[in-house]
N, C-alpha and C. Protein backbone atom coordinates (compact mmCIF):
# COMPACT_ATOMS: atom_id res chain seq x y z
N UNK A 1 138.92 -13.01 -34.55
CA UNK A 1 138.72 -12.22 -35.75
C UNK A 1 137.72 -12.94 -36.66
N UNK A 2 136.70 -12.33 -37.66
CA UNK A 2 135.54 -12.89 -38.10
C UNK A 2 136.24 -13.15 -39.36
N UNK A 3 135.86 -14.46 -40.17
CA UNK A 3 136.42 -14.39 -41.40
C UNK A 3 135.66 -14.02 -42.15
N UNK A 4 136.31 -13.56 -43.45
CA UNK A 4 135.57 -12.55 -44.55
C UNK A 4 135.02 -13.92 -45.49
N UNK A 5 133.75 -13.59 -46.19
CA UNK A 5 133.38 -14.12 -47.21
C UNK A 5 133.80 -13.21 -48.42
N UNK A 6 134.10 -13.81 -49.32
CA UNK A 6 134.31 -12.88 -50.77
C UNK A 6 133.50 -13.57 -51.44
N UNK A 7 132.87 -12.62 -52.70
CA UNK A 7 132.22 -12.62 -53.64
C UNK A 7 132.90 -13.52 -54.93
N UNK A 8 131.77 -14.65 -55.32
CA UNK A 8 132.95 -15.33 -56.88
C UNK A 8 132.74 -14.23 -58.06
N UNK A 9 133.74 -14.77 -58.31
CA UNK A 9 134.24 -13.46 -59.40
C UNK A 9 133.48 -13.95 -61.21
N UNK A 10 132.59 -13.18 -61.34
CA UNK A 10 132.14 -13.43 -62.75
C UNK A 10 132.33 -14.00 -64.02
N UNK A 11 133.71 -13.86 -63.68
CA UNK A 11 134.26 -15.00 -64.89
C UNK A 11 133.89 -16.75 -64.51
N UNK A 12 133.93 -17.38 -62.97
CA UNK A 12 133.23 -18.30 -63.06
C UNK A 12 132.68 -18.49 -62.81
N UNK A 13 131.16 -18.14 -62.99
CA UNK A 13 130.06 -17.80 -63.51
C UNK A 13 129.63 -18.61 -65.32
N UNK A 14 128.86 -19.45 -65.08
CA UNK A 14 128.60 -20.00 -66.77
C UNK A 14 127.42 -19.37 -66.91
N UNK A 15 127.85 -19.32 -68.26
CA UNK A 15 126.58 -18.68 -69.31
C UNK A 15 125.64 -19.48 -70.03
N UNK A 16 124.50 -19.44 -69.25
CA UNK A 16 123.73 -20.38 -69.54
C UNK A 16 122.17 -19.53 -70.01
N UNK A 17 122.00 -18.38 -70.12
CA UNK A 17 120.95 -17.60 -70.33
C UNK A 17 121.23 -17.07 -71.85
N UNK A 18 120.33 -17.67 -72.66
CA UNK A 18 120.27 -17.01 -74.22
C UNK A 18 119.69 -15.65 -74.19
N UNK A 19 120.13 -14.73 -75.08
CA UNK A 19 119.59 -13.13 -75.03
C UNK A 19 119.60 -13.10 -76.65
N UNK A 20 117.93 -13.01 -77.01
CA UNK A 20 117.70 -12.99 -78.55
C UNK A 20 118.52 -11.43 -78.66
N UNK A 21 118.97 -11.39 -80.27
CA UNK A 21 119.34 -9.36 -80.64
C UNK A 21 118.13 -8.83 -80.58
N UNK A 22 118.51 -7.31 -80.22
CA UNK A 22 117.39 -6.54 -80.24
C UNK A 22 118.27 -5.30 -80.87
N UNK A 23 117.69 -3.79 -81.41
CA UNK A 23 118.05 -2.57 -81.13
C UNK A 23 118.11 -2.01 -79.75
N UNK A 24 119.22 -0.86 -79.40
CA UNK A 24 118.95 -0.46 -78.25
C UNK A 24 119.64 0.76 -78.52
N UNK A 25 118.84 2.06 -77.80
CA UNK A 25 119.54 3.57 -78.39
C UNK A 25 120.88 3.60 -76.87
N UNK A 26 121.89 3.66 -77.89
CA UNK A 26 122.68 4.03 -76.38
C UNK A 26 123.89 5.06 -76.70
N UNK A 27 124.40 5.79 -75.72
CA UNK A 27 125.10 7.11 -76.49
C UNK A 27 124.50 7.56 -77.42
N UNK A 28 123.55 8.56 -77.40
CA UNK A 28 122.85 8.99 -78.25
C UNK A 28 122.27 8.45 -79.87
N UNK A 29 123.08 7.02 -79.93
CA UNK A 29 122.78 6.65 -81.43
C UNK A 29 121.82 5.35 -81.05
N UNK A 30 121.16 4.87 -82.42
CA UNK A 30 120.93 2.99 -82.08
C UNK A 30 121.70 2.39 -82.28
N UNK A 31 122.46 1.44 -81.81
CA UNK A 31 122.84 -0.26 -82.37
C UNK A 31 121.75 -1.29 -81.99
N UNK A 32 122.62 -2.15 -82.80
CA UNK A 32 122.07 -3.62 -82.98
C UNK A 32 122.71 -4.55 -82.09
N UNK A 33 122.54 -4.90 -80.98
CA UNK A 33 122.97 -5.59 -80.44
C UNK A 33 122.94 -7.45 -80.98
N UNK A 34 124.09 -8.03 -81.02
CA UNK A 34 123.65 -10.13 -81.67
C UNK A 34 123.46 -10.61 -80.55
N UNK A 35 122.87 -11.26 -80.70
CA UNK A 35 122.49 -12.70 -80.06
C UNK A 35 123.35 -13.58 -79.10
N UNK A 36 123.48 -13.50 -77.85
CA UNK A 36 124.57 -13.88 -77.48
C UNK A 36 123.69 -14.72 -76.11
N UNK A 37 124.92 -15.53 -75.26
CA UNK A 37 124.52 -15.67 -73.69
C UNK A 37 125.10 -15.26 -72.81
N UNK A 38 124.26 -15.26 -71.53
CA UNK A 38 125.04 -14.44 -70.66
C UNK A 38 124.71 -15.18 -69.37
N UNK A 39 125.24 -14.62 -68.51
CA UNK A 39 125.28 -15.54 -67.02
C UNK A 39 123.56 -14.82 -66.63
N UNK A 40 123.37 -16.32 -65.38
CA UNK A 40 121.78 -15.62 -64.69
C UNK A 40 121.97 -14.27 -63.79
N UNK A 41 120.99 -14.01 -63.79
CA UNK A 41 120.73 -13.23 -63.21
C UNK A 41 121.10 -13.55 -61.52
N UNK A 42 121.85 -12.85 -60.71
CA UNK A 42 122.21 -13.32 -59.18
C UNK A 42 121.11 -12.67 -58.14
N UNK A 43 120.18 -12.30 -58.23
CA UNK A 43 119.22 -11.32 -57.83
C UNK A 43 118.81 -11.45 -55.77
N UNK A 44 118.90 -13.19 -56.53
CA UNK A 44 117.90 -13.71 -55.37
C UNK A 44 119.06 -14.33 -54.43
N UNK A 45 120.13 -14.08 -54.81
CA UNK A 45 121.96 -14.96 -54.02
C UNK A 45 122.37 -14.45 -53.19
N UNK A 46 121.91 -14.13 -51.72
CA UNK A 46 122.51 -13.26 -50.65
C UNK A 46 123.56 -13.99 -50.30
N UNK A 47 125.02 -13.83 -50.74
CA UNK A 47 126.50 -14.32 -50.20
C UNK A 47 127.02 -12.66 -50.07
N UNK A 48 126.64 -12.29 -49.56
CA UNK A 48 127.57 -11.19 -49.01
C UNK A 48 128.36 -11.06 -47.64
C-alpha cells in the first residue's frame, strides 16, 4: 500500500511577509484593509 503525504496545515506556517494597508472594493462597498503579515506565498512547493 503507497503511503499518503499530507499537506502542513497553515497554521504552522510563520508569518513572515509584511502587507502595507491598502483600499480594496469588496462586496460591493470599499474597505480599508491594516497593515498586517501573512505567510509566503507556497506557489513554487510541489508536496502534494
Amino acid at each position: 500500500m503507497a503511503s499518503r503525504q499530507y499537506r502542513r496545515s497553515p497554521a504552522n506556517r510563520v508569518k513572515s511577509v509584511y502587507v502595507r494597508r491598502y483600499p480594496r472594493f469588496r462586496f460591493g462597498r470599499w474597505e480599508d484593509v491594516t497593515d498586517h503579515f501573512r505567510s509566503p506565498p507556497g506557489q513554487l512547493s510541489f508536496d502534494f
